[in-house]
PDB file of N, CA and C in Angstrom:
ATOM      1  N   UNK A   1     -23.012 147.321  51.985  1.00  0.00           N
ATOM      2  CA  UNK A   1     -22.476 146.983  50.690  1.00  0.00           C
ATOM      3  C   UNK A   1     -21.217 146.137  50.891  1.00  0.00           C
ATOM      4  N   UNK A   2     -21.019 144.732  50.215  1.00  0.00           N
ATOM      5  CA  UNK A   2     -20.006 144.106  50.434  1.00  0.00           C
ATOM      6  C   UNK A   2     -19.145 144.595  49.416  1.00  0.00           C
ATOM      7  N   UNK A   3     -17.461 144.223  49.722  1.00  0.00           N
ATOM      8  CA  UNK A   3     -16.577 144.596  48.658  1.00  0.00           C
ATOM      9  C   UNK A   3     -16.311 143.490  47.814  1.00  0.00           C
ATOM     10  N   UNK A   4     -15.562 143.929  46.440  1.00  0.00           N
ATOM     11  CA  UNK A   4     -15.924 142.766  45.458  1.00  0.00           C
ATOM     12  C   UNK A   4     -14.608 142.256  45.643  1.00  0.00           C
ATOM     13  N   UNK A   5     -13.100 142.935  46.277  1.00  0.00           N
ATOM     14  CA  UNK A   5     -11.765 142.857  45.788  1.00  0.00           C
ATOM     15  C   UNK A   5     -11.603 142.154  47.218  1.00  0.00           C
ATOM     16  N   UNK A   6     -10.927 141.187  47.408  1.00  0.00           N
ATOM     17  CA  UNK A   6     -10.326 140.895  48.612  1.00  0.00           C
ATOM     18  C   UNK A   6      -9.304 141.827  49.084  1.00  0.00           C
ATOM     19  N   UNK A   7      -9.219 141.719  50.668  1.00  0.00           N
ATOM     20  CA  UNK A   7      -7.871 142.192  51.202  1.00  0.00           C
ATOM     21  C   UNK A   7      -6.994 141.375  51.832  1.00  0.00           C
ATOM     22  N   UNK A   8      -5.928 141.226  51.333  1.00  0.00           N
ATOM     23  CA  UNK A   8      -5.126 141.625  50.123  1.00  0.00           C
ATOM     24  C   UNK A   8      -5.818 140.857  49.486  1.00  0.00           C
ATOM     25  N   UNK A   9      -5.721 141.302  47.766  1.00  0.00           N
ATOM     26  CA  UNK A   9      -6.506 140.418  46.732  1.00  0.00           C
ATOM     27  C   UNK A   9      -5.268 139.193  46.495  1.00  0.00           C
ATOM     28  N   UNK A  10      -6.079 138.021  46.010  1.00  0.00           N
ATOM     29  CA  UNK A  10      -5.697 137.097  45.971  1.00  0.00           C
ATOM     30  C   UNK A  10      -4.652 136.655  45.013  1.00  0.00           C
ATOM     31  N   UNK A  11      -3.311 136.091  45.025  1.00  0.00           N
ATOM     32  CA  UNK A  11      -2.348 135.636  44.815  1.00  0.00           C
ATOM     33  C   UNK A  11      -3.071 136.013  42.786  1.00  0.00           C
ATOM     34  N   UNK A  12      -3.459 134.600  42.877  1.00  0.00           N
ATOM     35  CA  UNK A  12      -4.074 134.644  41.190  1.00  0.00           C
ATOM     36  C   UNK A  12      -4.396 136.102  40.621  1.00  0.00           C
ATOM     37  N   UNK A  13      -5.259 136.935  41.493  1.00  0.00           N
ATOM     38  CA  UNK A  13      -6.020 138.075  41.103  1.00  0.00           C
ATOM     39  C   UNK A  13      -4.744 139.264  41.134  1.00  0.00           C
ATOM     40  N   UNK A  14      -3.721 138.966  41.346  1.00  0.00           N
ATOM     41  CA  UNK A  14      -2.553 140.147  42.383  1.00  0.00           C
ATOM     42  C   UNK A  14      -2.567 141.261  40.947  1.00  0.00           C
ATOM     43  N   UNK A  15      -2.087 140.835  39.808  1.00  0.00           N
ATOM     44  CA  UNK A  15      -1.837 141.618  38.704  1.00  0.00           C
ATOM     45  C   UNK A  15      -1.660 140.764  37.601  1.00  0.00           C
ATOM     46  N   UNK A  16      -2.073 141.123  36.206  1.00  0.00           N
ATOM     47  CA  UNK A  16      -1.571 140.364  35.046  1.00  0.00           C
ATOM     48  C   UNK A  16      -0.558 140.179  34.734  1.00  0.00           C
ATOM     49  N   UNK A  17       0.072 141.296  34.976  1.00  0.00           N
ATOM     50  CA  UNK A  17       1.505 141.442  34.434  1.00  0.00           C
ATOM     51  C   UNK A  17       2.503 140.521  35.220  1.00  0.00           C
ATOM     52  N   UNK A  18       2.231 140.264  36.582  1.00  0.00           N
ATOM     53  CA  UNK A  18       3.191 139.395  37.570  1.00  0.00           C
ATOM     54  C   UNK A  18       2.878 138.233  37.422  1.00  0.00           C
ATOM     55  N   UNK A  19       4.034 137.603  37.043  1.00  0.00           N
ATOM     56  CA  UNK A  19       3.533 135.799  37.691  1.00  0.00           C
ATOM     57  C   UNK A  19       4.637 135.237  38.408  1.00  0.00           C
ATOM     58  N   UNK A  20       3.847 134.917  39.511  1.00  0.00           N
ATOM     59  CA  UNK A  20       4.290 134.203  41.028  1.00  0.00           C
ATOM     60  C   UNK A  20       5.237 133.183  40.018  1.00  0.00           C
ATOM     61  N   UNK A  21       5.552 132.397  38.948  1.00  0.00           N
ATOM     62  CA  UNK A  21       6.812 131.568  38.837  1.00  0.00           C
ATOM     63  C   UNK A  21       7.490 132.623  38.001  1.00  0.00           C
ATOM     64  N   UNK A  22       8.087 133.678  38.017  1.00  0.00           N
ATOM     65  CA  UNK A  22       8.913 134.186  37.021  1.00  0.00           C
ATOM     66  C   UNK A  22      10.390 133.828  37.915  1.00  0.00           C
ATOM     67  N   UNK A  23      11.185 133.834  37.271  1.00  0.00           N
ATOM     68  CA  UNK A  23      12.779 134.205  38.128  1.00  0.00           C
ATOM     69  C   UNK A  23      13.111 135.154  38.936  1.00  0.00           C
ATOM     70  N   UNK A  24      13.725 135.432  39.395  1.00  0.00           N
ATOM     71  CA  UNK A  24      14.531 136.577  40.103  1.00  0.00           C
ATOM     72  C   UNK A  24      14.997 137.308  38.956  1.00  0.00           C
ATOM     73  N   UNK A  25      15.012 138.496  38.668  1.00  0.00           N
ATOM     74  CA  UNK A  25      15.736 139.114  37.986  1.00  0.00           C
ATOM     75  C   UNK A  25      17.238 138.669  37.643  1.00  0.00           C
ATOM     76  N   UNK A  26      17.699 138.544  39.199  1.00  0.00           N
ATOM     77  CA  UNK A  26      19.404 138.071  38.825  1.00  0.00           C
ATOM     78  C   UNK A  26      19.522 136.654  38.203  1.00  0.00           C
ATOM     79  N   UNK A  27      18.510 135.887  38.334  1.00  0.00           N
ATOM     80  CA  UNK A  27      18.622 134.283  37.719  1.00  0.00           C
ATOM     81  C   UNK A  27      18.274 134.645  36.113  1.00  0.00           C
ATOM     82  N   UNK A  28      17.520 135.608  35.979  1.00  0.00           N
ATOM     83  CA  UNK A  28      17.005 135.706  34.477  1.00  0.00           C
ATOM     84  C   UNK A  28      18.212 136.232  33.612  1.00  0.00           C
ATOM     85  N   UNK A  29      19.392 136.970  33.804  1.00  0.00           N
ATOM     86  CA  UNK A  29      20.607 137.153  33.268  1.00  0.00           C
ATOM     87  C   UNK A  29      21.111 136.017  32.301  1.00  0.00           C
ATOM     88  N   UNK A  30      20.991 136.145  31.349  1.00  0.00           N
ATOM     89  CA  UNK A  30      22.406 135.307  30.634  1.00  0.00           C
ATOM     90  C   UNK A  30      23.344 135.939  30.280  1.00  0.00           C
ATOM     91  N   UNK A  31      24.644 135.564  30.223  1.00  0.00           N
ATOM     92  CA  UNK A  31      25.822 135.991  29.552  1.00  0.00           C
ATOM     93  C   UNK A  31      25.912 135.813  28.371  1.00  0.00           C
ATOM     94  N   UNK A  32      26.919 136.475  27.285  1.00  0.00           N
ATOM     95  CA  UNK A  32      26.865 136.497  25.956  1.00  0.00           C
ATOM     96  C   UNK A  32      26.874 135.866  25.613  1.00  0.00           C
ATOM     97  N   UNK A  33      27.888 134.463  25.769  1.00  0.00           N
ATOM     98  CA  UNK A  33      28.316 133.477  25.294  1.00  0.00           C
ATOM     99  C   UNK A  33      26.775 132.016  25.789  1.00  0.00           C
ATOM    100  N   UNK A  34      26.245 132.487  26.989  1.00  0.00           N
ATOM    101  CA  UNK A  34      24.584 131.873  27.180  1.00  0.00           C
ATOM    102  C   UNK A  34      23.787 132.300  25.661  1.00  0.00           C
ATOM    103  N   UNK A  35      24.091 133.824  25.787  1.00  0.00           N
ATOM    104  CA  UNK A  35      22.689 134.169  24.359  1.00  0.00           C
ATOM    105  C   UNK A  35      23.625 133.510  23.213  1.00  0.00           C
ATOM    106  N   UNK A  36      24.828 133.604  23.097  1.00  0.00           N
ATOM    107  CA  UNK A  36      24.987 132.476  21.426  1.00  0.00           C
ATOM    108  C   UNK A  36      24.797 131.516  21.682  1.00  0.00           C
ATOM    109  N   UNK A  37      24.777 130.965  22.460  1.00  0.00           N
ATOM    110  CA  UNK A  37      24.712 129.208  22.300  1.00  0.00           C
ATOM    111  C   UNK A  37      23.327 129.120  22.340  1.00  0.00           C
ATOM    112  N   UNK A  38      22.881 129.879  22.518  1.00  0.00           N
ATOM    113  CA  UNK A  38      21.410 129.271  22.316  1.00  0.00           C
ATOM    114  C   UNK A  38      20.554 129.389  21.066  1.00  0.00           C
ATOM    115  N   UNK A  39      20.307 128.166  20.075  1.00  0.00           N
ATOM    116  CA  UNK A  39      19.584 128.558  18.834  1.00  0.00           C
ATOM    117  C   UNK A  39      18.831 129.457  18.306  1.00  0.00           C
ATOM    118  N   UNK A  40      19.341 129.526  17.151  1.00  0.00           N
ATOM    119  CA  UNK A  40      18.436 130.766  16.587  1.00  0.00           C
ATOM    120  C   UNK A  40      17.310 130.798  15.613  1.00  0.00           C
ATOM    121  N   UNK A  41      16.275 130.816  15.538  1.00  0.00           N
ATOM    122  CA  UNK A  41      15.090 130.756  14.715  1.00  0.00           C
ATOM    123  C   UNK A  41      14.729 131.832  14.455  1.00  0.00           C
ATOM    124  N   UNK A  42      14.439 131.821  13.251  1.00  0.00           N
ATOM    125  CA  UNK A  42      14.540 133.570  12.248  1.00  0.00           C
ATOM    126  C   UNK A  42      12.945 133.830  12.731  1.00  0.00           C
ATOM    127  N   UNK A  43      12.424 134.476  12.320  1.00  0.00           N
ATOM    128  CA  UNK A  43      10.997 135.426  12.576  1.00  0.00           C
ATOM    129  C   UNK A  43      10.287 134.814  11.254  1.00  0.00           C
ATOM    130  N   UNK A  44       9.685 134.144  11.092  1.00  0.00           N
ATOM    131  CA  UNK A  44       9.127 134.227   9.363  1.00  0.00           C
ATOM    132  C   UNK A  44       8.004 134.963   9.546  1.00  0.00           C
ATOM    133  N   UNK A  45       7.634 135.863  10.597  1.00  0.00           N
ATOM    134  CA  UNK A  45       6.451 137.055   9.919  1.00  0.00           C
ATOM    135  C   UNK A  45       6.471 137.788   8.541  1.00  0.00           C
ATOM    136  N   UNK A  46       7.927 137.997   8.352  1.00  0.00           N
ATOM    137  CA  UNK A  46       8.489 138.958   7.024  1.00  0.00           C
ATOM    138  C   UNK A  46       9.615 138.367   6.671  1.00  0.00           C
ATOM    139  N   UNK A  47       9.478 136.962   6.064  1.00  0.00           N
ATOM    140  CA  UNK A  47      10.406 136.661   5.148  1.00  0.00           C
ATOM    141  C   UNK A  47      10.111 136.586   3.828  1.00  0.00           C
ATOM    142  N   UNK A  48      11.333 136.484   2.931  1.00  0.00           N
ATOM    143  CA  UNK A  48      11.644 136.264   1.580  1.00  0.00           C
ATOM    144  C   UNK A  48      11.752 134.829   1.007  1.00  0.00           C
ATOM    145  N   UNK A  49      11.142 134.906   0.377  1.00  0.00           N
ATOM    146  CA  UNK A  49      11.351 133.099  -0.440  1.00  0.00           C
ATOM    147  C   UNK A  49      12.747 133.197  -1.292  1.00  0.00           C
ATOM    148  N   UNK A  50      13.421 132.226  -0.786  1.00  0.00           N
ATOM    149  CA  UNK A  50      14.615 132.108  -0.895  1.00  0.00           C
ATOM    150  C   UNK A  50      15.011 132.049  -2.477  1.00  0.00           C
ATOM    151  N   UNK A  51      13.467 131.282  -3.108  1.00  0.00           N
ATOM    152  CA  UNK A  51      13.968 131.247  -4.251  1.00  0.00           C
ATOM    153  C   UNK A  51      13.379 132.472  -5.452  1.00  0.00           C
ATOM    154  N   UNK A  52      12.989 133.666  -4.850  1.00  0.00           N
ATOM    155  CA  UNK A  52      12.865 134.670  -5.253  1.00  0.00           C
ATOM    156  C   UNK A  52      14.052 135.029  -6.387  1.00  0.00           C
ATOM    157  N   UNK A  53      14.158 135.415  -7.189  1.00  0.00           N
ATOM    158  CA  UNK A  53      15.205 136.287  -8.301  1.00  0.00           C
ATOM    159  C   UNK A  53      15.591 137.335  -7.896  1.00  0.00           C
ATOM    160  N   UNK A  54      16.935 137.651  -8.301  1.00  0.00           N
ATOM    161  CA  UNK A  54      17.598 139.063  -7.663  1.00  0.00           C
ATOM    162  C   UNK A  54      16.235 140.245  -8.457  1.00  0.00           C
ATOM    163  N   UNK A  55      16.184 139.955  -9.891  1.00  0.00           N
ATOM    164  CA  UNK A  55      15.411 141.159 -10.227  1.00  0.00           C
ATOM    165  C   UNK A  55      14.173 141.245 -10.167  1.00  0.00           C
ATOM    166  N   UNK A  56      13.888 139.994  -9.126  1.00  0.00           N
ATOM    167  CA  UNK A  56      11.968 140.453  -9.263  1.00  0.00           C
ATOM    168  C   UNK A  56      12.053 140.839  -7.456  1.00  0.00           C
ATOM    169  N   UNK A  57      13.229 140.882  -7.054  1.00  0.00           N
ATOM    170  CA  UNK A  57      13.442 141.314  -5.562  1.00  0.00           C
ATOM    171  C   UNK A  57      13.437 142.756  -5.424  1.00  0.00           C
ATOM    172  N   UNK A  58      14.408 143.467  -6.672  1.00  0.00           N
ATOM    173  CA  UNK A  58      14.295 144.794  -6.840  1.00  0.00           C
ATOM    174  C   UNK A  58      13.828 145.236  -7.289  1.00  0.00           C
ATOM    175  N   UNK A  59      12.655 144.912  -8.392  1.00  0.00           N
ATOM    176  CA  UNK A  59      11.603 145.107  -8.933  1.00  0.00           C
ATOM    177  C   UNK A  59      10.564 145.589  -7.688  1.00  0.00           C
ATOM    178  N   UNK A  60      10.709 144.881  -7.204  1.00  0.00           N
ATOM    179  CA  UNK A  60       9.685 145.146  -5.856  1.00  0.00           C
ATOM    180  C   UNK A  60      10.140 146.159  -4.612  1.00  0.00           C
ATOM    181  N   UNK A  61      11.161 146.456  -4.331  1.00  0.00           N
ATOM    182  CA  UNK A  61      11.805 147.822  -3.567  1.00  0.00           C
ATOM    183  C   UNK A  61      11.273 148.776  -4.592  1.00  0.00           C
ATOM    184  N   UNK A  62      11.912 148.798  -6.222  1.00  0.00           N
ATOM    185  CA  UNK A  62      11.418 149.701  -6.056  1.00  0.00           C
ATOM    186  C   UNK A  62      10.241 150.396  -6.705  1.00  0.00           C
ATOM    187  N   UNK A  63       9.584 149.386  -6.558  1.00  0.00           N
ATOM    188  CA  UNK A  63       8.131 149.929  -6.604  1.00  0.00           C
ATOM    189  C   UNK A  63       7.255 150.649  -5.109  1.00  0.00           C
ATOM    190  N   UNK A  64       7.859 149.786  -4.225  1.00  0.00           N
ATOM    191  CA  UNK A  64       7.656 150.132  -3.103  1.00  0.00           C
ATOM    192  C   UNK A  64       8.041 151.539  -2.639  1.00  0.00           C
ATOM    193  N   UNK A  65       9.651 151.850  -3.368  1.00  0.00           N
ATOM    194  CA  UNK A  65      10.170 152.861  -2.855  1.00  0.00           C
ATOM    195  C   UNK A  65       9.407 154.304  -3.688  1.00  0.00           C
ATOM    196  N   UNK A  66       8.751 153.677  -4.507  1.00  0.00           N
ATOM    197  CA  UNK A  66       8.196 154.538  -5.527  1.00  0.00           C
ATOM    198  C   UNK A  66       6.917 154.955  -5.020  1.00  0.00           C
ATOM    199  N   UNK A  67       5.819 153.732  -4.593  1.00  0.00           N
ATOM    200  CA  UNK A  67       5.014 154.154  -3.612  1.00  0.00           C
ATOM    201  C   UNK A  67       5.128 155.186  -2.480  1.00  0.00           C
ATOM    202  N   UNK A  68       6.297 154.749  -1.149  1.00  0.00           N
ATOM    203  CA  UNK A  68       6.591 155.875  -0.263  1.00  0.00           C
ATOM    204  C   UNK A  68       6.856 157.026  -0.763  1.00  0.00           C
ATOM    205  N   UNK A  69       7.335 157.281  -1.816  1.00  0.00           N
ATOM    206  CA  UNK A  69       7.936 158.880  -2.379  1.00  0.00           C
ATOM    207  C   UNK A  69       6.391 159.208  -2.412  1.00  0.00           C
ATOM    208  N   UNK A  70       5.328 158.742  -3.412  1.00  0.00           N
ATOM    209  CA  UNK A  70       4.300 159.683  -3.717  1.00  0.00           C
ATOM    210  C   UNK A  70       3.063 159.740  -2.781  1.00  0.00           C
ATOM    211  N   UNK A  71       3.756 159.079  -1.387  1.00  0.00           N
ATOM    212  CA  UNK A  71       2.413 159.270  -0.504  1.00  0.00           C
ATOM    213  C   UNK A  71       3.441 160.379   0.737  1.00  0.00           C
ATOM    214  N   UNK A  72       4.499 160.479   0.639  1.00  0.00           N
ATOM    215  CA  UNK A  72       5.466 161.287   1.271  1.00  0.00           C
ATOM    216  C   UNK A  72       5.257 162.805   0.165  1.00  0.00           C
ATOM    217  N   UNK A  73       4.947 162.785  -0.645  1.00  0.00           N
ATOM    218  CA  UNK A  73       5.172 163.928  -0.989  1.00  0.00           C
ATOM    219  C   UNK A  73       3.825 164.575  -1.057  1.00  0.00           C
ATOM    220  N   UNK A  74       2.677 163.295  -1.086  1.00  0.00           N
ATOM    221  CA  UNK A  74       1.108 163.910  -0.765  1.00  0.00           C
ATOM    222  C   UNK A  74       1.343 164.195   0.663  1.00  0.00           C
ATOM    223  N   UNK A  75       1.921 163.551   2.255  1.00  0.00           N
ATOM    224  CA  UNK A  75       1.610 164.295   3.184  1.00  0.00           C
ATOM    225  C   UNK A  75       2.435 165.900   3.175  1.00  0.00           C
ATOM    226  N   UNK A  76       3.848 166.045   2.535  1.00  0.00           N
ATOM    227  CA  UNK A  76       4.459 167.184   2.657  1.00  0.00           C
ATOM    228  C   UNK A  76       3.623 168.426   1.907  1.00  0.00           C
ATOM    229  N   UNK A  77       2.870 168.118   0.900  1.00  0.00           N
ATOM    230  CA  UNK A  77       1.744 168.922   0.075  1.00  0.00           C
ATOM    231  C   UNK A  77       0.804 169.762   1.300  1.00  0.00           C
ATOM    232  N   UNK A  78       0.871 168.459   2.296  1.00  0.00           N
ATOM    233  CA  UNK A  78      -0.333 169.454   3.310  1.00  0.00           C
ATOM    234  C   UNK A  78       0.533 170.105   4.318  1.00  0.00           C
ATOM    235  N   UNK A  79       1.430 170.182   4.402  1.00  0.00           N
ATOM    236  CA  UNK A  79       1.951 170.469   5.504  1.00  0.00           C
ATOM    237  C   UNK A  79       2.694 171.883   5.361  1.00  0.00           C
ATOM    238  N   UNK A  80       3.136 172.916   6.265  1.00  0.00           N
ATOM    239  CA  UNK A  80       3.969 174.051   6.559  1.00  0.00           C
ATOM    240  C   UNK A  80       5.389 173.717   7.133  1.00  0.00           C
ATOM    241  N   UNK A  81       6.337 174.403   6.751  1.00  0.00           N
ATOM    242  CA  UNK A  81       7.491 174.436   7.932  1.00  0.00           C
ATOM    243  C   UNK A  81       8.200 173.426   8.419  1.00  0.00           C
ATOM    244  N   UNK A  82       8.415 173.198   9.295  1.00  0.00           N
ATOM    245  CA  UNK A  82       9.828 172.290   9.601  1.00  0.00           C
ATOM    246  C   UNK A  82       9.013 170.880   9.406  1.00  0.00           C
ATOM    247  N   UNK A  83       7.574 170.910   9.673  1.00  0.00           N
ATOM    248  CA  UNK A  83       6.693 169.206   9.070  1.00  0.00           C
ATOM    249  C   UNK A  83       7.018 168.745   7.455  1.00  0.00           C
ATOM    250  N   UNK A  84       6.931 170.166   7.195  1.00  0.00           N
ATOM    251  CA  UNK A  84       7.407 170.064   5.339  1.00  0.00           C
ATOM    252  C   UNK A  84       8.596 169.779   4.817  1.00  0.00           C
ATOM    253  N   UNK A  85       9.394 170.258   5.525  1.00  0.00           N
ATOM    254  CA  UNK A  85      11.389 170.318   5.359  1.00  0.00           C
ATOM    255  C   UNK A  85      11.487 168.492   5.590  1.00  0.00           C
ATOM    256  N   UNK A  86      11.124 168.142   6.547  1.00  0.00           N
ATOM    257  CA  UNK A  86      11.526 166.564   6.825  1.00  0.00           C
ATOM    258  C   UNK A  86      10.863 165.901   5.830  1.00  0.00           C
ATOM    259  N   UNK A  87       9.797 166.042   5.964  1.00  0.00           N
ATOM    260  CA  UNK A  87       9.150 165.038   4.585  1.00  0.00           C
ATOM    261  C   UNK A  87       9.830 165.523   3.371  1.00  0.00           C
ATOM    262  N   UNK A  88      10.003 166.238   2.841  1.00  0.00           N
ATOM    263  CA  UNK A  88      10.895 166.125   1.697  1.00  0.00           C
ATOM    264  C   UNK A  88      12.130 166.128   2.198  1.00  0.00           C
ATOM    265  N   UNK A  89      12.985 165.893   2.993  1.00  0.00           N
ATOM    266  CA  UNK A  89      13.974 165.508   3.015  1.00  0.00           C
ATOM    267  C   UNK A  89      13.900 163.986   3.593  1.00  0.00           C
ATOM    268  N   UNK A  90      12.792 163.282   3.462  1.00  0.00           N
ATOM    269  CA  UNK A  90      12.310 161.849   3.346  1.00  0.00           C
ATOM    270  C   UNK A  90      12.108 161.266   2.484  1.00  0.00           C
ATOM    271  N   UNK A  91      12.009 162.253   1.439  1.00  0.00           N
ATOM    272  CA  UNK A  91      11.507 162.021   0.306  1.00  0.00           C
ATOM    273  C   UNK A  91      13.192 161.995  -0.618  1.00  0.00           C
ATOM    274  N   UNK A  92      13.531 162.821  -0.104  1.00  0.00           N
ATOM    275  CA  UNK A  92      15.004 162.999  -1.121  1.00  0.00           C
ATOM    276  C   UNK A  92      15.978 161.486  -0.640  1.00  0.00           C
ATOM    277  N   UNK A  93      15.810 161.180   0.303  1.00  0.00           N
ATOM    278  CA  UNK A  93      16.262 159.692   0.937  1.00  0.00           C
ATOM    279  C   UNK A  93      15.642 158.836  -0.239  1.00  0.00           C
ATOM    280  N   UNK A  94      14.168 159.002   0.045  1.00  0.00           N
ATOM    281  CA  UNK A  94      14.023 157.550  -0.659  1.00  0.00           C
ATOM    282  C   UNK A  94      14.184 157.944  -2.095  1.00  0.00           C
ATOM    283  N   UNK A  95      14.079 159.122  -2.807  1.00  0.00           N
ATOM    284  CA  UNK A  95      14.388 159.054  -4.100  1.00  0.00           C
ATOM    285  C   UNK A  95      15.739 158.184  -4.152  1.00  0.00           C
ATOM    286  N   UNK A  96      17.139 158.908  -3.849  1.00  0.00           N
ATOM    287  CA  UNK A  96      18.193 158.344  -3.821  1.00  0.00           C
ATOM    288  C   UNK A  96      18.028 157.071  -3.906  1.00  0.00           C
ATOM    289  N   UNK A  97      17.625 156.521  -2.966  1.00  0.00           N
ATOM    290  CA  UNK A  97      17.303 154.902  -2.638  1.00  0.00           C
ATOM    291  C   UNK A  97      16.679 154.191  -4.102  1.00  0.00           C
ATOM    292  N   UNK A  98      15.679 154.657  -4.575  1.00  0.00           N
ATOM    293  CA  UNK A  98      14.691 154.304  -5.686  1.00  0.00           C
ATOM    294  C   UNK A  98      15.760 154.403  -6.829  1.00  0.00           C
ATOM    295  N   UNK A  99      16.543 155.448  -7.145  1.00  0.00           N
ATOM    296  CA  UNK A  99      17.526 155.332  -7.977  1.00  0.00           C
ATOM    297  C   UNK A  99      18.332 154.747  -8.444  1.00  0.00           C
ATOM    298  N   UNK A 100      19.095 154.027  -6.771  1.00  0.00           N
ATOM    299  CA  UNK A 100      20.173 153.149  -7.090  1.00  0.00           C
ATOM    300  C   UNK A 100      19.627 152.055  -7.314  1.00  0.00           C
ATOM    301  N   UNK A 101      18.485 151.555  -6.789  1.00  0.00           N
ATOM    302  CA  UNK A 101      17.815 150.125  -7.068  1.00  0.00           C
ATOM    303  C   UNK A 101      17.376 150.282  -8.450  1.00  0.00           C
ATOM    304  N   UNK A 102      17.165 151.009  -9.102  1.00  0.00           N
ATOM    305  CA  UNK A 102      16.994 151.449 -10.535  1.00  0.00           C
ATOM    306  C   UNK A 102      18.157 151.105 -11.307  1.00  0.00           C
ATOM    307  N   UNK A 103      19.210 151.819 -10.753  1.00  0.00           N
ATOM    308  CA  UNK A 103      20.443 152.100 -11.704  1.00  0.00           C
ATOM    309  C   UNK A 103      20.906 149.814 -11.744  1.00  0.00           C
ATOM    310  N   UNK A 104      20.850 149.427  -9.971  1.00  0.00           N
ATOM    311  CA  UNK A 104      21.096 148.116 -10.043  1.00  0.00           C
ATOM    312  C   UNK A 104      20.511 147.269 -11.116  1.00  0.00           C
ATOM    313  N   UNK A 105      19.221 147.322 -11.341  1.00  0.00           N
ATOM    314  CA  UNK A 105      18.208 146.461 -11.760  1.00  0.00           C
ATOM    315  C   UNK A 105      18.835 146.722 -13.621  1.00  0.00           C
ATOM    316  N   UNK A 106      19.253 147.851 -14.022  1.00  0.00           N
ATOM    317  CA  UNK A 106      19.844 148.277 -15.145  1.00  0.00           C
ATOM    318  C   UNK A 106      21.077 147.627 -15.671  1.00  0.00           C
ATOM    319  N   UNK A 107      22.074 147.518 -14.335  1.00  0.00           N
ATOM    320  CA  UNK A 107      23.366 146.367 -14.495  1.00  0.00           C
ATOM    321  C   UNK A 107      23.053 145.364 -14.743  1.00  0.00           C
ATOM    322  N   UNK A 108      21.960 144.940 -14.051  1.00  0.00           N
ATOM    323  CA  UNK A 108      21.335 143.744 -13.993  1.00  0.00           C
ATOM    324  C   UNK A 108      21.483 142.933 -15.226  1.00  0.00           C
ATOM    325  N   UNK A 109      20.033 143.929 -16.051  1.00  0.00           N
ATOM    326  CA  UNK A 109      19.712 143.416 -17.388  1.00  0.00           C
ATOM    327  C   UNK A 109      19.515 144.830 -18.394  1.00  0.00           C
ATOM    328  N   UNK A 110      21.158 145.281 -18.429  1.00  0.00           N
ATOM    329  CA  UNK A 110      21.510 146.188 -19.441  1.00  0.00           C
ATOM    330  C   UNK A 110      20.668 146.106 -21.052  1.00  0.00           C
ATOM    331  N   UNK A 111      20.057 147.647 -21.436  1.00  0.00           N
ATOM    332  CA  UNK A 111      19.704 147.709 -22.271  1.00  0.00           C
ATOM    333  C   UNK A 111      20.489 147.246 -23.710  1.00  0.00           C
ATOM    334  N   UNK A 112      20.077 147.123 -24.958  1.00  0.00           N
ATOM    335  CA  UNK A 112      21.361 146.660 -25.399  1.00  0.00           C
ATOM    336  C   UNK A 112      21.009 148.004 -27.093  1.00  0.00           C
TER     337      UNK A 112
END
């Protein structure tokens, strides 16, 4: 039976994770003043359109935040004991949270 892997396996084949041009660890260092100077480009996986409205911004937290409360309080429903204590005290977070974006959205555009 021949073997399929060379000995030693071959440079290309060595591992995925390694590649024969990476740096030295110590060359790969930058200093602080290296990481600011070097430009910054935001992530747009999860950005905001700039020209979004303050109240259709919080309109949307807290609906969101309104969502997490009632699927946080369906998993604490199933749960016993210290699994139960955190989720509602996850839940008492995001109420708070849902509130003030409430109470904001109210300054906002006061009833009259």
């Amino acid at each position: 039976m021949t073997k399929v892997t060379p000995d030693p396996p071959n440079a290309d084949d060595a591992s995925p994770h390694q590649n024969p041009n990476t740096e030295k660890p110590d060359d790969a260092l930058l200093s602080y003043a290296d990481i600011r100077a070097l430009p910054r480009t935001p992530c747009k996986t999860y950005s905001v359109n700039p020209q979004v409205d303050v109240h259709s911004l919080l309109g949307g937290v807290s609906e969101t935040l309104a969502s997490a409360c009632v699927i946080t309080m369906d998993l604490a429903d199933q749960e016993t004991g210290p699994s139960r204590n955190t989720l509602l005290g996850v839940h008492l977070i995001m109420s708070v949270a849902e509130i003030s974006v409430n109470h904001a959205l109210d300054l906002l555009d006061p009833a009259e």
